[in-house]
N, C-alpha and C. Protein backbone atom coordinates (compact mmCIF):
# COMPACT_ATOMS: atom_id res chain seq x y z
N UNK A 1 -16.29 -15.82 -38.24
CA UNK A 1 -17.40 -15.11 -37.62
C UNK A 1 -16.90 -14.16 -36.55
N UNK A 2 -17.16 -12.96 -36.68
CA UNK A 2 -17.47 -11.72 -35.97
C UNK A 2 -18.37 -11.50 -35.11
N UNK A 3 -17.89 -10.68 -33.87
CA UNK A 3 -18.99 -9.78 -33.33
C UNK A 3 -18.94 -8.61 -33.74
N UNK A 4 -19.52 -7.61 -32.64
CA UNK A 4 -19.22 -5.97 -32.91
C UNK A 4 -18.03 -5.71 -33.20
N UNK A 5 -17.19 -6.31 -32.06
CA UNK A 5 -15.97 -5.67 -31.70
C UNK A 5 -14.99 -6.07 -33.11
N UNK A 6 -14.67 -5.80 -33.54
CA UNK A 6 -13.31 -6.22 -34.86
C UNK A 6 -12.33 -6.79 -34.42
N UNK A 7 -12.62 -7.86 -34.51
CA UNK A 7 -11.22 -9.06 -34.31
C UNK A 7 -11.55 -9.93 -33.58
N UNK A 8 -12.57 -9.84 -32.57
CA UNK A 8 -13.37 -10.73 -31.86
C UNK A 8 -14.29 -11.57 -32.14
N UNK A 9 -13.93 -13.01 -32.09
CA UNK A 9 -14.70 -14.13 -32.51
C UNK A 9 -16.08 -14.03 -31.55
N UNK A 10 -16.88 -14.69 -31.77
CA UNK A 10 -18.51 -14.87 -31.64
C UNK A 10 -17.98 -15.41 -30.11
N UNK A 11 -17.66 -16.80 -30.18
CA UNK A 11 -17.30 -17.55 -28.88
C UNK A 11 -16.37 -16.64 -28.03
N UNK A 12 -15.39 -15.63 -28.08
CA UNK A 12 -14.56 -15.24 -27.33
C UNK A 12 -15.92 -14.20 -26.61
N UNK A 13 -16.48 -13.58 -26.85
CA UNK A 13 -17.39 -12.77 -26.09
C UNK A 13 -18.11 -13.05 -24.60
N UNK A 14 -18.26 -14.42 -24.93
CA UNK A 14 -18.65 -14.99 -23.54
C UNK A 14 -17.56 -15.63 -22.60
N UNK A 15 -16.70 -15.44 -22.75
CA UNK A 15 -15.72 -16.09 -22.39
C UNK A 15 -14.58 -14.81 -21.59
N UNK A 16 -14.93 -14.81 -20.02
CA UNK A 16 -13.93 -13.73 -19.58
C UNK A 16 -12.73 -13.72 -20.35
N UNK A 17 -11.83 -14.65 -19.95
CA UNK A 17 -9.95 -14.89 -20.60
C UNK A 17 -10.58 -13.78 -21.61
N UNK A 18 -11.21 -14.62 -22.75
CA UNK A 18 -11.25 -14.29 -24.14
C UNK A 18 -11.29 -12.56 -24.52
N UNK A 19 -12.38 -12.26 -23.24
CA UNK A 19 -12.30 -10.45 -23.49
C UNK A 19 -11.25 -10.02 -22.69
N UNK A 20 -10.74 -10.55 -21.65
CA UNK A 20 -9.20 -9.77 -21.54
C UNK A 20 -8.36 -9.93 -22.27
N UNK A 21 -8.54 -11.05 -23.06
CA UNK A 21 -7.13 -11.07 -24.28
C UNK A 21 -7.80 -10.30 -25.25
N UNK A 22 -8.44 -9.98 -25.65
CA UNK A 22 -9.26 -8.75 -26.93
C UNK A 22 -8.49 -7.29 -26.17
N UNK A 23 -9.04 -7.19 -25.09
CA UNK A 23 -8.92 -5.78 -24.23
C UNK A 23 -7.19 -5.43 -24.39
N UNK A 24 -6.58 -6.53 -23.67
CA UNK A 24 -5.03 -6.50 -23.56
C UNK A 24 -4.70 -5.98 -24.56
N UNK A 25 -5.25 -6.72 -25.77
CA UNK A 25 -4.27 -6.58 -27.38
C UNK A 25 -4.55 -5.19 -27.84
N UNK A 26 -5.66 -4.75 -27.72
CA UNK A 26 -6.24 -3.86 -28.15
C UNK A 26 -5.25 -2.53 -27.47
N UNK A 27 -5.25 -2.77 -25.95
CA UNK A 27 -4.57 -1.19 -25.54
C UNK A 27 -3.23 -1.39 -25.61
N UNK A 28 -1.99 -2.54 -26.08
CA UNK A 28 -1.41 -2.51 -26.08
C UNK A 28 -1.21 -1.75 -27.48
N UNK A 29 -2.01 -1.55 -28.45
CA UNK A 29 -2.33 -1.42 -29.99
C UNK A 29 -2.12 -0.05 -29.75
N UNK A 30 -3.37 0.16 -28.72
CA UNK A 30 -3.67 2.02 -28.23
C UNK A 30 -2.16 2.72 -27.90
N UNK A 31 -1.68 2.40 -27.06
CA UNK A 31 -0.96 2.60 -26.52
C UNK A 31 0.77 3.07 -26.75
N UNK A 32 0.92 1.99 -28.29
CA UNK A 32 1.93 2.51 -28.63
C UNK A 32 3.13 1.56 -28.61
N UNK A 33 4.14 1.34 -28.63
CA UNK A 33 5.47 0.53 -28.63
C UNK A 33 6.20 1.52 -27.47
N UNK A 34 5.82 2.77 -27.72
CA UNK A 34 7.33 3.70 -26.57
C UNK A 34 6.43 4.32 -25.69
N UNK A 35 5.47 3.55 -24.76
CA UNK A 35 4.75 3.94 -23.59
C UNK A 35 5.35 4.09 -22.26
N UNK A 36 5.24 5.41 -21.91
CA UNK A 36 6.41 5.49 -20.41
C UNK A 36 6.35 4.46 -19.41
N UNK A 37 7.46 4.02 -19.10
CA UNK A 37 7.51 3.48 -18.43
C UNK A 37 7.54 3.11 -16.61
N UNK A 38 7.56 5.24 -16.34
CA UNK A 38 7.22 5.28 -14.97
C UNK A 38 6.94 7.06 -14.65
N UNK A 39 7.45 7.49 -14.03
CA UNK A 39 6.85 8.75 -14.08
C UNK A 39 7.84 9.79 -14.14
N UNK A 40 7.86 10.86 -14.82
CA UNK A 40 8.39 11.73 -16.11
C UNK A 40 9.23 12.68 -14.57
N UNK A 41 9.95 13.99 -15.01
CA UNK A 41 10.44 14.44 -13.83
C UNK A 41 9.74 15.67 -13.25
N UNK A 42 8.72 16.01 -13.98
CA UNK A 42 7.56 16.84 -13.57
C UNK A 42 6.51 15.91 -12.48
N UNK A 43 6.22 15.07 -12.80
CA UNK A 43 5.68 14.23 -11.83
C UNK A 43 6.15 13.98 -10.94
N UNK A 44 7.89 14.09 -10.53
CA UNK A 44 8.20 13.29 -9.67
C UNK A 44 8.10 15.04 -8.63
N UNK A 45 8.36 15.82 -9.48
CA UNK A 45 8.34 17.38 -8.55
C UNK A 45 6.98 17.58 -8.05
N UNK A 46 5.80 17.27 -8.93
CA UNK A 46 4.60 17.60 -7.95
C UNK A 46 4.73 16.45 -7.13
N UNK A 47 4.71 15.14 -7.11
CA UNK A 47 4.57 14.46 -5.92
C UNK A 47 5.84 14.40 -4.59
N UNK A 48 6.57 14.74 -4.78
CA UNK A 48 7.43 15.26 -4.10
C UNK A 48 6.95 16.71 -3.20
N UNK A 49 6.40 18.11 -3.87
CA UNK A 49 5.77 18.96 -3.06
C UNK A 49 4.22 18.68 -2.24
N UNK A 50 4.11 17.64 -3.16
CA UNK A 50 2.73 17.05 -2.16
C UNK A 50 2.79 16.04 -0.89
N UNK A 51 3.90 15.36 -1.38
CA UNK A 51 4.59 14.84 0.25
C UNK A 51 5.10 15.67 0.94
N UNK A 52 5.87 16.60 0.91
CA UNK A 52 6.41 18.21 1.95
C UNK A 52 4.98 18.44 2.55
N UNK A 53 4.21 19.34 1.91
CA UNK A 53 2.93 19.67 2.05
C UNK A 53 2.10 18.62 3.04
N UNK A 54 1.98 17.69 2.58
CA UNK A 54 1.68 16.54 3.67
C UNK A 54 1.91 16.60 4.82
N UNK A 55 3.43 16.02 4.88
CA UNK A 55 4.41 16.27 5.67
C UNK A 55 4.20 17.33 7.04
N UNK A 56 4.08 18.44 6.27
CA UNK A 56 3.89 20.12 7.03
C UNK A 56 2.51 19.70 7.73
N UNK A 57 1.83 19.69 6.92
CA UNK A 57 -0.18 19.60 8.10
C UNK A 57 0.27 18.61 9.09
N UNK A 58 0.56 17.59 8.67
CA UNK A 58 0.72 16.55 9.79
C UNK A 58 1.71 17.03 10.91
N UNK A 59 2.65 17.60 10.49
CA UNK A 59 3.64 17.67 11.56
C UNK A 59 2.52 19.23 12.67
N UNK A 60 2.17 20.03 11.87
CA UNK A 60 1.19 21.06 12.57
C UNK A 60 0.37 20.34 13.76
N UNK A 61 -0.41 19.32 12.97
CA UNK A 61 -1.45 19.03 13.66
C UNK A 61 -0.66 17.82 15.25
N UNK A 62 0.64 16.90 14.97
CA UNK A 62 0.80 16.18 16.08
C UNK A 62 1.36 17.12 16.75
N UNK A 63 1.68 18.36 16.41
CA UNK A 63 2.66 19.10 17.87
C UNK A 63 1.83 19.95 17.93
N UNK A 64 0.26 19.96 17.76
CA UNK A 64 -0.57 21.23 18.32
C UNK A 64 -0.53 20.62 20.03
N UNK A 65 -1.42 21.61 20.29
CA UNK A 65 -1.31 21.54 22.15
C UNK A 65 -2.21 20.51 22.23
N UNK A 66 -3.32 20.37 21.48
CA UNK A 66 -4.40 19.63 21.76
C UNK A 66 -4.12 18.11 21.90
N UNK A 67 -3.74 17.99 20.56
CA UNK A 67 -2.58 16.46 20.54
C UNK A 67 -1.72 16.43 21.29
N UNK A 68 -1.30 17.34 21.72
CA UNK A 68 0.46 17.07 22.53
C UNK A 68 -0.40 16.42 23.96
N UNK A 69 -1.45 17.20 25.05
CA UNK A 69 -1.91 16.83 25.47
C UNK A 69 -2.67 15.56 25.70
N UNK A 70 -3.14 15.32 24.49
CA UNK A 70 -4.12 13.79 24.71
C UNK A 70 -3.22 12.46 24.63
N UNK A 71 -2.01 12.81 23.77
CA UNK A 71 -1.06 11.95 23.66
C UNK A 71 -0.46 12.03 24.86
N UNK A 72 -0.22 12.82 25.79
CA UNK A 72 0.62 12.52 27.11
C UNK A 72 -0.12 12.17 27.86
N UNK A 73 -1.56 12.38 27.96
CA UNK A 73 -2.72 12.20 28.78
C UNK A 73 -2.69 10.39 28.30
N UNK A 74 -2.67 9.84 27.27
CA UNK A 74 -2.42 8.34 27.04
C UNK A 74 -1.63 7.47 27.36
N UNK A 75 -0.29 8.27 27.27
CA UNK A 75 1.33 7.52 27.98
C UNK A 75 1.17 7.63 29.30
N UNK A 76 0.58 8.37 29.77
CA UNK A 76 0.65 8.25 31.65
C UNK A 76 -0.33 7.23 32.12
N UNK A 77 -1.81 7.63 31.21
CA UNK A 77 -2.51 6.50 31.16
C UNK A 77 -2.27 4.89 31.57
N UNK A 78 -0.98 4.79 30.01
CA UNK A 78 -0.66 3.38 29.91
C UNK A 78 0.39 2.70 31.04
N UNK A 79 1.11 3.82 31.13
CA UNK A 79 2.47 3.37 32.03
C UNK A 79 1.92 3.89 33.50
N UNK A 80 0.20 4.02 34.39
CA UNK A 80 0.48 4.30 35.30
C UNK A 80 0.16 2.97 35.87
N UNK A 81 0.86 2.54 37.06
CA UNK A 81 0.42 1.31 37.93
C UNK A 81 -0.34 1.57 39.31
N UNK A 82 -1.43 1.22 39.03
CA UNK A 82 -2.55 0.86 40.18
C UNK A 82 -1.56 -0.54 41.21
N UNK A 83 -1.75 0.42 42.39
CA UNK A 83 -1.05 -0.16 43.49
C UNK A 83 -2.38 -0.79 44.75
C-alpha cells in the first residue's frame, strides 16, 4: 500500500522519521552521485570581494569623526575616576 508520494507506505506519512527518510532518499536521488562538495572557485572570488567590500564600509564608518568621537567620548567615560 501506497500513498501519493511513490515509494511511500500509508503508515510512513504520519510518521515524522518516516517523511525524512522518504525526503532524504528522494534528494539524494535528485541530486546525483557527483554533488559538489563545497564551493566552486567563482564562489570563492565573489565571496571573497564581498568580504573586502565589507571590510571597506566598516572600516569608513569606525574611523569617521562621528565614531572616532563617541568612541573616545566612552573610553574617557570608562577610565575616568570620580575623586
Amino acid at each position: 500500500m501506497t500513498s501519493g508520494a511513490k515509494g511511500m507506505r500509508r503508515d510512513d506519512r504520519r510518521e515524522p522519521a518516516g517523511v525524512a527518510r522518504w525526503i532524504a532518499s528522494r534528494w539524494s536521488v535528485l541530486r546525483g552521485t557527483a554533488a559538489d562538495a563545497g564551493m566552486s572557485t567563482a564562489e570563492y572570488a565573489v565571496g571573497t570581494l564581498a568580504a573586502c567590500a565589507f571590510a571597506a564600509v566598516l572600516y569608513k564608518v569606525v574611523t569617521s569623526a562621528a565614531v572616532s568621537t563617541a568612541l573616545g567620548a566612552m573610553i574617557k567615560k570608562a577610565l575616568d575616576v570620580a575623586v
